[in-house]
Protein backbone atom coordinates (compact mmCIF):
# COMPACT_ATOMS: atom_id res chain seq x y z
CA UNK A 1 82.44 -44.84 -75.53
CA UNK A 2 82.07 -43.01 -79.25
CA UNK A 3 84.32 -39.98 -80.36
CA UNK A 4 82.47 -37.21 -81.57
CA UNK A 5 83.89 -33.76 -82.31
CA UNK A 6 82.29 -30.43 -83.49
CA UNK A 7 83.79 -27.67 -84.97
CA UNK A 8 81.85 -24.38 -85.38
CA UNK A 9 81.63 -22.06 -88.39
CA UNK A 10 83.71 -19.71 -86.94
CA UNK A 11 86.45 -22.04 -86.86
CA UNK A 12 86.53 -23.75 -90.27
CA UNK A 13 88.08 -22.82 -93.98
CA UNK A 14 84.10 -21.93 -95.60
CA UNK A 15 82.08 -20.57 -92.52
CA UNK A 16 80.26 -23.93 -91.84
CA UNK A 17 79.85 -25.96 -88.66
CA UNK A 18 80.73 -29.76 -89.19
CA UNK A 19 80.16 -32.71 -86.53
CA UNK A 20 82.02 -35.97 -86.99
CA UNK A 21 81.40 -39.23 -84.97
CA UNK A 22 83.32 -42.76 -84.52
CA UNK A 23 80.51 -44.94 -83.08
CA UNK A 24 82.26 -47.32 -81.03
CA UNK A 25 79.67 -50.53 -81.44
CA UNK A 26 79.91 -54.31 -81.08
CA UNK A 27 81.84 -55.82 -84.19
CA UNK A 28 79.68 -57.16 -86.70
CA UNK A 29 76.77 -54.89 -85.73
CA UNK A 30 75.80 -53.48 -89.49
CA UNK A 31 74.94 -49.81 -89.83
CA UNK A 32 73.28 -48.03 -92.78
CA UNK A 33 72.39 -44.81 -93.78
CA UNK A 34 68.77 -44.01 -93.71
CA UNK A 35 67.01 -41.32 -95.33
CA UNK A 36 63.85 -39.90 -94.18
CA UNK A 37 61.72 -37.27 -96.24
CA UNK A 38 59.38 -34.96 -94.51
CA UNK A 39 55.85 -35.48 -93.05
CA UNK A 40 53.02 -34.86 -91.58
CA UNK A 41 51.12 -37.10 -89.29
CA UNK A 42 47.22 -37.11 -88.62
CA UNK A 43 46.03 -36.45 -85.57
CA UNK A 44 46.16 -39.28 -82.76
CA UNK A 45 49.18 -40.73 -84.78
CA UNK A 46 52.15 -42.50 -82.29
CA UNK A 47 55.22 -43.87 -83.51
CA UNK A 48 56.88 -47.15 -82.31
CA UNK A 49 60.83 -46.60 -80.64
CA UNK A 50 63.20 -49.37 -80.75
CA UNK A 51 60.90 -50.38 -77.55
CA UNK A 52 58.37 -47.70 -76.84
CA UNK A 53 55.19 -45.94 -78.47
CA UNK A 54 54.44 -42.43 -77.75
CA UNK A 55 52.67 -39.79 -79.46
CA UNK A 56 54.06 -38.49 -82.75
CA UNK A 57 53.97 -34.64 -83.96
CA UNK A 58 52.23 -33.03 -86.64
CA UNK A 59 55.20 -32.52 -88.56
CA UNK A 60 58.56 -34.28 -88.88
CA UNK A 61 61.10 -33.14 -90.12
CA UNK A 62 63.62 -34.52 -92.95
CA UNK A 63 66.53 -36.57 -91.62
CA UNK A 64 69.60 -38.12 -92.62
CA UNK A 65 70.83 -41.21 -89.76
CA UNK A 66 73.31 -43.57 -89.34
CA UNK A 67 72.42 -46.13 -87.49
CA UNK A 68 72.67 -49.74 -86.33
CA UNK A 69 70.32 -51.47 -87.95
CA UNK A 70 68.06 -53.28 -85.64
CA UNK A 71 67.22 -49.75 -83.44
CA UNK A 72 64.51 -47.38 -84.49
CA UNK A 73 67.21 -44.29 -83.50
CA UNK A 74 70.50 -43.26 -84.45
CA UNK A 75 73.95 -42.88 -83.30
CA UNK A 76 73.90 -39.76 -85.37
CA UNK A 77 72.50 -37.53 -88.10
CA UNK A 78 71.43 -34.64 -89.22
CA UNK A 79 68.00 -32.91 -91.04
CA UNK A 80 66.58 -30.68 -93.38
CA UNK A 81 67.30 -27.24 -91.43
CA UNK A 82 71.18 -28.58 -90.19
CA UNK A 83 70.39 -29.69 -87.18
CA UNK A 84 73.31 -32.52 -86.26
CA UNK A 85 73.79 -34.46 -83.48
CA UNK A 86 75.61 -37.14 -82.15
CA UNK A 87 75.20 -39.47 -78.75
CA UNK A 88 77.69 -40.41 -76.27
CA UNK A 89 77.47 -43.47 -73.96
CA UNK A 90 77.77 -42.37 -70.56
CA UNK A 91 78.59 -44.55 -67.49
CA UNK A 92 77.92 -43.26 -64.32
CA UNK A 93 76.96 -44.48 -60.49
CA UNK A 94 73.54 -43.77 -61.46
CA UNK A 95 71.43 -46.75 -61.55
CA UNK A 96 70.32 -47.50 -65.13
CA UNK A 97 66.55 -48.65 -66.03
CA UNK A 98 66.54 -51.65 -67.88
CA UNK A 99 62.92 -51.48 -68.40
CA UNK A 100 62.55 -51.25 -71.80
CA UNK A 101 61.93 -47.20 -72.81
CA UNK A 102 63.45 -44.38 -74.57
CA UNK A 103 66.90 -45.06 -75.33
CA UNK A 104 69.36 -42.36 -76.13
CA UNK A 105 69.50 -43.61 -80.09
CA UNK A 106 65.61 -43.13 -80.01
CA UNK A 107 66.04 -39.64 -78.59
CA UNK A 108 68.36 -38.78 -80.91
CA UNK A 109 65.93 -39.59 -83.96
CA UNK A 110 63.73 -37.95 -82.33
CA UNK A 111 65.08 -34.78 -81.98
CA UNK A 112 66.22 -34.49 -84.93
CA UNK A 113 62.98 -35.34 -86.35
CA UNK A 114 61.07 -32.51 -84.63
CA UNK A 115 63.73 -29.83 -84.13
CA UNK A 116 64.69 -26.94 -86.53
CA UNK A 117 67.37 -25.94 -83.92
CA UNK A 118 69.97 -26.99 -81.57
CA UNK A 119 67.85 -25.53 -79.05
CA UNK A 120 64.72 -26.90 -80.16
CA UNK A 121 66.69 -30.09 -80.49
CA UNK A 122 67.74 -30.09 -76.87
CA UNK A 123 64.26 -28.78 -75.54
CA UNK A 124 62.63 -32.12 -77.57
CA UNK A 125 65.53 -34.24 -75.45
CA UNK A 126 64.51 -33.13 -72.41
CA UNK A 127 60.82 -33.51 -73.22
CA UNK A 128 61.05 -36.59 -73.51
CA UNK A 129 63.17 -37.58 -70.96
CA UNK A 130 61.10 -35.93 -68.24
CA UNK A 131 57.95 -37.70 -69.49
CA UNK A 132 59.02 -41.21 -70.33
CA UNK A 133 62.53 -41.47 -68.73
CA UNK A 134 65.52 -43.13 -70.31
CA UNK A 135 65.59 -47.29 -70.14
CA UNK A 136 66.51 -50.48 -72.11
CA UNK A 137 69.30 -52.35 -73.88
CA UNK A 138 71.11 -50.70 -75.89
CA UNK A 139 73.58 -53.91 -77.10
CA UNK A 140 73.33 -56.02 -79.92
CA UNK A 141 74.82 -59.26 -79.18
CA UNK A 142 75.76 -58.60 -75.07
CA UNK A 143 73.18 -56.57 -72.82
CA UNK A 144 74.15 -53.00 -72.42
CA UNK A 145 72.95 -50.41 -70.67
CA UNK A 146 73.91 -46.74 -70.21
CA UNK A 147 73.02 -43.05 -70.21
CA UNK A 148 73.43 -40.72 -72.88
CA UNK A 149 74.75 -37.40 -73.32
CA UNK A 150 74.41 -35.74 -76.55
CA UNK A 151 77.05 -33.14 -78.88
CA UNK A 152 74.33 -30.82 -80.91
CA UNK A 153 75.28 -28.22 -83.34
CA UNK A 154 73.66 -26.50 -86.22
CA UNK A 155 74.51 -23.22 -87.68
CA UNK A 156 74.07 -21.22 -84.92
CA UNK A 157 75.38 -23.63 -82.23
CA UNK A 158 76.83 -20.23 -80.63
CA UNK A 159 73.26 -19.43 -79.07
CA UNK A 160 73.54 -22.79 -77.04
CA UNK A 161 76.49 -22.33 -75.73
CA UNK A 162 75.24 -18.87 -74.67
CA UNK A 163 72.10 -20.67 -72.98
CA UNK A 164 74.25 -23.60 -71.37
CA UNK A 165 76.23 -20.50 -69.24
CA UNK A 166 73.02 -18.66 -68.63
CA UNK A 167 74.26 -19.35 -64.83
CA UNK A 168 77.57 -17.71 -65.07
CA UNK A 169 76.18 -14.93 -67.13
CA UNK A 170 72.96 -13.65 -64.49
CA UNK A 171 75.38 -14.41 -61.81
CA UNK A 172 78.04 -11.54 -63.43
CA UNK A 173 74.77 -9.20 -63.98
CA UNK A 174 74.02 -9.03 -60.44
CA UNK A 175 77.28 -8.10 -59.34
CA UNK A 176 76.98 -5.30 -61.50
CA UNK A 177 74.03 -3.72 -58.61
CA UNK A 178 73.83 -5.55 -55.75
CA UNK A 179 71.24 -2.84 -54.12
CA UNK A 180 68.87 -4.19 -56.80
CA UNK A 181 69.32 -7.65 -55.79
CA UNK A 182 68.98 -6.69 -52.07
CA UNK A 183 65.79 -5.07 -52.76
CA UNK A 184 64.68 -8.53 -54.36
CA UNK A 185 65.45 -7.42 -58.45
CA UNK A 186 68.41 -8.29 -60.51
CA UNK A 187 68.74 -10.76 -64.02
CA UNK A 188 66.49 -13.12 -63.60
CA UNK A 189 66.67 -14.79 -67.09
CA UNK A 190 68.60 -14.59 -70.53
CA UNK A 191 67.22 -14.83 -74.14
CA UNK A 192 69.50 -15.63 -77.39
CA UNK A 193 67.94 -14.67 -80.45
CA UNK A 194 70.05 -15.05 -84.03
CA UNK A 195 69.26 -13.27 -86.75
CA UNK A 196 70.25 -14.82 -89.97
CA UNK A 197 70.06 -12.26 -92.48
CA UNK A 198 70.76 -8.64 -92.20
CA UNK A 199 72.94 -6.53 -94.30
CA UNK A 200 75.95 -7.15 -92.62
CA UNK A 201 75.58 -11.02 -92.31
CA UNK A 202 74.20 -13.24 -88.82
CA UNK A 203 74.20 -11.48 -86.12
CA UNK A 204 73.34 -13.00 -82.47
CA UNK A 205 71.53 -11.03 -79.50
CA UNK A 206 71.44 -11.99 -76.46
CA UNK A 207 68.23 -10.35 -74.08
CA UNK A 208 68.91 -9.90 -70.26
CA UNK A 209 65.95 -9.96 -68.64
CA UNK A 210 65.97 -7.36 -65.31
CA UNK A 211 63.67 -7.05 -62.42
CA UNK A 212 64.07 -3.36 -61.85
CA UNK A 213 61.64 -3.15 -59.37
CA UNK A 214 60.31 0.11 -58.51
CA UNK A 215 62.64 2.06 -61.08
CA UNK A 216 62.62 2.73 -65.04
CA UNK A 217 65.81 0.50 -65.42
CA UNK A 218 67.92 2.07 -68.06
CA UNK A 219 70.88 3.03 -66.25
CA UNK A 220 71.08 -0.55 -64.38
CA UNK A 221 70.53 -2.54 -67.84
CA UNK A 222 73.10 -0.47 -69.47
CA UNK A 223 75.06 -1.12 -66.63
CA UNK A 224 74.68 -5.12 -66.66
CA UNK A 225 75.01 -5.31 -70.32
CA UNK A 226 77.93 -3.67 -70.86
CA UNK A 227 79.66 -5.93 -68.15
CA UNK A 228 78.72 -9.05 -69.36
CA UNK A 229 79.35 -8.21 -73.31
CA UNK A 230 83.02 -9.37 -72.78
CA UNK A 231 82.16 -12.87 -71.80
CA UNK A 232 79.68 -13.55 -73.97
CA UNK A 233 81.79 -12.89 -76.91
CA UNK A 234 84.33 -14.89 -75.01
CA UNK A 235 81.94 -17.73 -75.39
CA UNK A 236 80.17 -17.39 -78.14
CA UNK A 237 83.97 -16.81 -79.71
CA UNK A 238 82.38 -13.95 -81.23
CA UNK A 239 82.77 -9.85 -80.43
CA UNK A 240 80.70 -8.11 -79.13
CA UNK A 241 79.07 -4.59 -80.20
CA UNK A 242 75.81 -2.38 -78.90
CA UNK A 243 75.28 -2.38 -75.22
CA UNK A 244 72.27 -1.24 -74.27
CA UNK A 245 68.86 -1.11 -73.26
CA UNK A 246 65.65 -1.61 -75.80
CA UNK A 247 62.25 0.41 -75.08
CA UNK A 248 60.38 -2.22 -76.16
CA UNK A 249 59.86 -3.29 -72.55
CA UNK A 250 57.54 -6.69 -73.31
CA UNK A 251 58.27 -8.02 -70.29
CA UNK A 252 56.71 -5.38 -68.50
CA UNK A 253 53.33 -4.91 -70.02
CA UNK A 254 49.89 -3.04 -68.48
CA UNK A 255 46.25 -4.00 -68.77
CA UNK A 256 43.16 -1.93 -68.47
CA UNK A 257 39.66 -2.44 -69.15
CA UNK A 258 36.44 -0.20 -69.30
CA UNK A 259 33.15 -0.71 -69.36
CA UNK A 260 30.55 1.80 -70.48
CA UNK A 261 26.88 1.31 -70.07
CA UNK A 262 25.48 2.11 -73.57
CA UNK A 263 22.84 5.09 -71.75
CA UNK A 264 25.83 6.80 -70.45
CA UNK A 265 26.76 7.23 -74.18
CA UNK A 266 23.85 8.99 -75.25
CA UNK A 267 23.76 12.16 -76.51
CA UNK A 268 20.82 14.86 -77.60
CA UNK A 269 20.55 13.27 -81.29
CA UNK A 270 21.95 10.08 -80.93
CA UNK A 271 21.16 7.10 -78.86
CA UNK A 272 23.25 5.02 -76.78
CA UNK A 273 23.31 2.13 -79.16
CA UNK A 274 23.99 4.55 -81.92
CA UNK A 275 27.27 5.78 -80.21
CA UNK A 276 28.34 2.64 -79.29
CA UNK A 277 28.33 0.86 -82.83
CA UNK A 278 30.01 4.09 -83.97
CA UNK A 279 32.77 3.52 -81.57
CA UNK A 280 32.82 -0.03 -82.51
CA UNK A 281 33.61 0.53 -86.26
CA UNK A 282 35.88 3.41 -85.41
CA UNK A 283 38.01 0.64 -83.34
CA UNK A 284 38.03 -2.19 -86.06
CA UNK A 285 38.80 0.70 -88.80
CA UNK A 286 42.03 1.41 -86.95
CA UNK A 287 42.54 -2.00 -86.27
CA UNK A 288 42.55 -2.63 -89.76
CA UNK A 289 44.64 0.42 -91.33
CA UNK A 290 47.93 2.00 -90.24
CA UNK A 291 46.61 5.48 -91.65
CA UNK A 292 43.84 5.45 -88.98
CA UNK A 293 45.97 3.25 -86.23
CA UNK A 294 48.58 5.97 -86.34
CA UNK A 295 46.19 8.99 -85.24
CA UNK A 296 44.00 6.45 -83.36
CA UNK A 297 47.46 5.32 -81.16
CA UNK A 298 48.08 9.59 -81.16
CA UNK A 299 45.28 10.08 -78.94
CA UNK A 300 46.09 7.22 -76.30
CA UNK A 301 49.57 8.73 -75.83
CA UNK A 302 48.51 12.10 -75.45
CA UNK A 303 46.86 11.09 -71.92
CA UNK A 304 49.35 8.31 -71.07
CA UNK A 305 52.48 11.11 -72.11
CA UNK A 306 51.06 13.57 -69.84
CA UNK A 307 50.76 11.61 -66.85
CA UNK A 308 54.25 10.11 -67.78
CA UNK A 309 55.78 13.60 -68.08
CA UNK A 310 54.33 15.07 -64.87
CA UNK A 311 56.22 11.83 -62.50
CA UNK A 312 59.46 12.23 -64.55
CA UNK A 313 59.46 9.86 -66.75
CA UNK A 314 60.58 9.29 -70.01
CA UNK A 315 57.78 10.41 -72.76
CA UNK A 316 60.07 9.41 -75.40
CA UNK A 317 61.13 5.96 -74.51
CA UNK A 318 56.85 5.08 -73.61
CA UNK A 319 56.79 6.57 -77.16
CA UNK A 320 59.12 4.16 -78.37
CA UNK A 321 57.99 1.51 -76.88
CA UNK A 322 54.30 1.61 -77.09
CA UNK A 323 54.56 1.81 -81.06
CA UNK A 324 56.97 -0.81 -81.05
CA UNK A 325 54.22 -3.30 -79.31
CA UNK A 326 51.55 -2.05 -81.62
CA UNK A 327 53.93 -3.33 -84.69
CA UNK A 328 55.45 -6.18 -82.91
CA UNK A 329 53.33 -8.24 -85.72
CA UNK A 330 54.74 -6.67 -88.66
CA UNK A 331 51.73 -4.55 -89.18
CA UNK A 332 50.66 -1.96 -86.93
CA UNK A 333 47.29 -1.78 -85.69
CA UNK A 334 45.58 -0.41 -82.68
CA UNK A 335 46.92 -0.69 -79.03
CA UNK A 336 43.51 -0.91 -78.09
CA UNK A 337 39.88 -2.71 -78.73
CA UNK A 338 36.58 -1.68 -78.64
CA UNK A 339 33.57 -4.43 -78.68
CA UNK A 340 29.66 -4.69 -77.85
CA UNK A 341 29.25 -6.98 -74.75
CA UNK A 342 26.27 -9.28 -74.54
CA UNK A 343 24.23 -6.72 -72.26
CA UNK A 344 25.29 -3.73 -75.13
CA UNK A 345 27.79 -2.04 -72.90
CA UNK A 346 30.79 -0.93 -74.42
CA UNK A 347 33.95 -2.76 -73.47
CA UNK A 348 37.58 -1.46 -73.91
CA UNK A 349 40.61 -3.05 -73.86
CA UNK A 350 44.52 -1.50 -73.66
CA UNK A 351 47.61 -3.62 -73.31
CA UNK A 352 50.77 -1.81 -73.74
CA UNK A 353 54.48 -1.95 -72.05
CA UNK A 354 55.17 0.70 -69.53
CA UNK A 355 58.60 0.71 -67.98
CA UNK A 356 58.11 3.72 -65.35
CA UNK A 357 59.46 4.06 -62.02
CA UNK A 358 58.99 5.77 -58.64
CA UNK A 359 62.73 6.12 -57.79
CA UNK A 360 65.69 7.13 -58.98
CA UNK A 361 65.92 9.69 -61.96
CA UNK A 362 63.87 12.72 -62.18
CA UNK A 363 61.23 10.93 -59.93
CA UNK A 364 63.49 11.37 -57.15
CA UNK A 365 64.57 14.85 -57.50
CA UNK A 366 62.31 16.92 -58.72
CA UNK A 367 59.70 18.12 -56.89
CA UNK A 368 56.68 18.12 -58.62
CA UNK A 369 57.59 15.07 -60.04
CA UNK A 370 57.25 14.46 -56.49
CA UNK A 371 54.07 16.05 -56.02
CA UNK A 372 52.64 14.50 -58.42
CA UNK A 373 53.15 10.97 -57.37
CA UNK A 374 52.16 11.90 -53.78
CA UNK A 375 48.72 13.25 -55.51
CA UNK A 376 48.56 10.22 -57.33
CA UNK A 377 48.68 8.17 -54.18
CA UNK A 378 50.68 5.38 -56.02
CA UNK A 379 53.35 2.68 -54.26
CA UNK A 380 54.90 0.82 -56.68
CA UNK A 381 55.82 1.51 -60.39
CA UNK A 382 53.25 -1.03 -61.32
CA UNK A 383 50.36 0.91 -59.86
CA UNK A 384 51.64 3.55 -61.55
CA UNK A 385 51.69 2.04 -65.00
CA UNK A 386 47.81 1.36 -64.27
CA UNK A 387 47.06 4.60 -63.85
CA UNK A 388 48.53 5.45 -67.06
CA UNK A 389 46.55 3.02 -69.05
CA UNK A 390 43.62 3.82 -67.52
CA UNK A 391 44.21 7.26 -68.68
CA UNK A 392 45.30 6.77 -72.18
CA UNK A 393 42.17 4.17 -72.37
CA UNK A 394 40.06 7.03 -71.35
CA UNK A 395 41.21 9.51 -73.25
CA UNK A 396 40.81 7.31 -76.17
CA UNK A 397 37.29 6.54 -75.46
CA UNK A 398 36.81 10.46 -75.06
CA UNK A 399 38.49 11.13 -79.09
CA UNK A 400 36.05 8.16 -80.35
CA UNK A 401 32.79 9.38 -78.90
CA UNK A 402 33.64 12.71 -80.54
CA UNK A 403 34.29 11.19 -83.99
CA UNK A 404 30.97 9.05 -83.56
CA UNK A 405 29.20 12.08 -82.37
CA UNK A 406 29.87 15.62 -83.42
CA UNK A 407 33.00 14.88 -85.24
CA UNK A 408 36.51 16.12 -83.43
CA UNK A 409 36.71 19.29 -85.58
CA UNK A 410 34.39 20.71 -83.55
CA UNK A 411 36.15 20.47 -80.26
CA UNK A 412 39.54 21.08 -81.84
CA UNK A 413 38.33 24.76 -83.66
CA UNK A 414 36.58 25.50 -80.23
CA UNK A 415 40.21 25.37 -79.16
CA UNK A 416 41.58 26.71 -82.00
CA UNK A 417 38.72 29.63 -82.08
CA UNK A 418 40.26 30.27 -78.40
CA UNK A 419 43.79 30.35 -79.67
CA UNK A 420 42.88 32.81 -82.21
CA UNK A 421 40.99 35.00 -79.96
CA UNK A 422 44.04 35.36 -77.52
CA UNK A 423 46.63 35.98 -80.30
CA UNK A 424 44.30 38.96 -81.86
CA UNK A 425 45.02 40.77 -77.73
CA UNK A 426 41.64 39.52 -76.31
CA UNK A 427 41.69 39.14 -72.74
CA UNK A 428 39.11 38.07 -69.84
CA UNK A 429 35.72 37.74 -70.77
CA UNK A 430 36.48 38.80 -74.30
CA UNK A 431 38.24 35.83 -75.36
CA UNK A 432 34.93 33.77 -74.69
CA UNK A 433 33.35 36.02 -77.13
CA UNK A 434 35.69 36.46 -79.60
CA UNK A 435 35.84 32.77 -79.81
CA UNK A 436 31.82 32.42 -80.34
CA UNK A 437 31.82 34.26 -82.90
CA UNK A 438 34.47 33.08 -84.85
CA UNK A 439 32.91 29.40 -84.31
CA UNK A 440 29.68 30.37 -85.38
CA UNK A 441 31.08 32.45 -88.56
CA UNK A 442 33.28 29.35 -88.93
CA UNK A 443 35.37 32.20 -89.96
CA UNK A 444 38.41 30.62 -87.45
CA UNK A 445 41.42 33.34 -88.56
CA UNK A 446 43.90 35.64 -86.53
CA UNK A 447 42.52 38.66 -88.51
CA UNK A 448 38.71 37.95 -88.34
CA UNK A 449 39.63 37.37 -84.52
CA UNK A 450 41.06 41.05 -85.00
CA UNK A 451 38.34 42.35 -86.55
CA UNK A 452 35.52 41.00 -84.22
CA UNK A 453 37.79 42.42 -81.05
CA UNK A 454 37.87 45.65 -82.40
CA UNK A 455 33.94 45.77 -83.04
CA UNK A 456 33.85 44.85 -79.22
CA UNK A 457 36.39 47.42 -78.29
CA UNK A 458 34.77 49.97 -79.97
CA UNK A 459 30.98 49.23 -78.77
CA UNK A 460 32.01 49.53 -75.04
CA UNK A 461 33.52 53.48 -75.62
């Protein structure tokens, strides 16, 4: 068997992670260094292994191998984004194929060849093996066969070691509530994302994924991720820092979809078709500009926030998190689309994350929170994160048939004009009037308002 050690950045004199190997081969077996520039392959392109063809990838990557030199792989080596690995004979009871296939010094090229990560690395390894197997001599002079196992390391080698203990780490999670797991929730996954460059150097994350069930989650995330912080530094030989929950709840995202019958749109001066297309380019202008996609977002959330607020939710964390989505590409756009189906209906789209629950929190306490989810006739948070983007999809649809139409001022003075009419003392019936006039004046002030009352006032002595 080889020696092959790896020492990680946190470890060394300058910061970097180094991998040595002795390959242990026959005597008089040459090796040579090989270098490999990057490439891309046309379409339908394989490759030929030391004993098998299979499909090759789009783009390879640059390597650097050492390797004996009548196989096609490596015993180890390394490539243009430090990826390095090296491969272990391993001798086991397990029967070993000596049909000729993949060998391990083929998988090793091969990974390095298509992965920009140790991860990526790994997930090409396994690839492979679970579609072509592992199989053929690997000796020079004698016939040798054997498994493989493989060392991998690049400059973040921290987030697989993370991944390998995935196990250990959802297992500590759920101890932290084992109600939720009873109840069929808990960690059911873990995510380990590195980010190379912010102002205070690399940092990594690490993502617990919770089934929450019917609850909003925070206080049993918080709970799990401040319990497992400890060992994850402890493996990662790292520390740790934040704790704690993010709003952007991806995992937990909501669907709804409209659809308007164009004659349903018409109104006393415009058509149906006429609204419609007027809808449609009010939907691709916010989809296009953060001025408009900001407003345009505005009047989703103002029906989705008031459901929210009436069950006990949080309004600010939906907030949050439903912005978040909308910029999740770097730009922000719409949450929501509006298109022209084949028969001229109008069709609308919203996708958004809602993490809202039916237990626990304010939902459980307080009682028209309580009412309101008994109106609502919901059973599970899911149902009611539908009925919230159904809402905020309506009341979207309701702001762009206004702007297409009559233009939103003239429902917002209407308010306004009311507003006014009640801050000037007009009460009952009087408000109504006060609030004509000032809308047909277009004269919408507190002391016209005052002015018009006391003209009413005074014709009714």
């Amino acid at each position: 068997m080889c020696d092959t050690i790896v020492a990680l950045g946190n470890v060394t004199a300058d910061g970097v992670t180094i991998l040595g190997k002795n390959s242990d081969r026959e005597p008089n077996e040459a090796h040579h260094l090989l270098r490999l520039p990057a490439a891309r392959h046309p379409p339908g392109s394989r490759v030929k292994c030391t004993y098998l063809e299979i499909p090759q990838v789009e783009q390879t990557y640059a390597v650097l191998l050492a390797k004996p030199f009548w196989i096609w792989g490596a015993e180890m080596g390394a490539n243009e984004h430090g990826v390095a690995i090296g491969n272990e004979a391993v001798f086991t009871r397990v029967p070993y194929d000596k049909r000729p296939g993949l060998i391990g010094m083929d998988l090793l090229r091969l990974a390095l060849e298509r992965g920009r990560t140790a991860r990526e690395a790994l997930d090409v390894i396994t690839g492979l093996l679970a579609e072509y197997g592992q199989g053929g001599n690997c000796g020079f002079k004698h016939p040798t066969y054997y498994h493989n196992s493989f060392l991998i390391a690049d400059p973040h080698s921290a987030a697989v070691a993370l991944l390998a203990a995935k196990a250990e780490v959802l297992a500590l999670a759920n101890q932290q509530d084992p109600l939720l797991v009873r109840v069929g929730g808990g960690a059911r996954d873990m995510e380990v994302h590195v980010l190379e460059h912010t102002a205070v150097g690399a940092m990594v994350v690490v993502h617990l994924i919770v089934d929450v069930r019917d609850a909003m989650g925070a206080n049993a995330v918080n709970t799990m991720a401040e319990a497992v912080a400890p060992r994850l530094a402890e493996i990662a030989r790292g520390e740790f820092r934040l704790r704690i929950i993010s709003n952007l709840a991806d995992k937990r995202l909501v669907h709804a979809r409209g659809v308007v019958p164009q004659e349903a749109l018409a109104t006393g001066t415009l058509a149906g078709e006429q609204v419609v297309q007027g809808i449609v380019e009010a939907a691709a202008f916010a989809a296009a500009d953060p001025y408009r996609a900001a407003t345009h977002n505005k009047g989703i959330m103002n029906g989705i926030d008031a459901v929210v607020m009436a069950t006990g939710n949080d309004w600010r964390a939906i907030e949050a998190g439903a912005h978040a989505y909308a910029a999740r590409s770097g730009l922000y756009p719409s949450l929501s689309t509006w298109e022209r189906d084949a028969a001229g209906n109008l069709v609308g789209t919203l996708e958004l994350p809602l993490a809202v629950g039916i237990v626990g929190g304010a939902t459980k306490v307080h009682p028209t929170a309580r009412v309101a989810l008994k109106v609502l006739g919901v059973k599970t948070a899911r149902e009611l994160a539908e009925v919230m983007a159904a809402v905020g999809l309506a009341q979207n649809l309701a702001a762009l048939r206004a702007l297409a139409t009559e233009g939103i001022q003239r429902g917002h003075m209407a308010l306004h004009a009311r507003q006014m009419a009640i801050a000037a003392g007009a009460t009952g019936e009087l408000v109504d009037v006060v609030a004509a006039r000032l809308v047909r004046e277009k004269r919408i002030r507190l002391d016209r308002a005052g002015e018009i009352l006391r003209e009413l006032q005074g014709a009714s002595t």
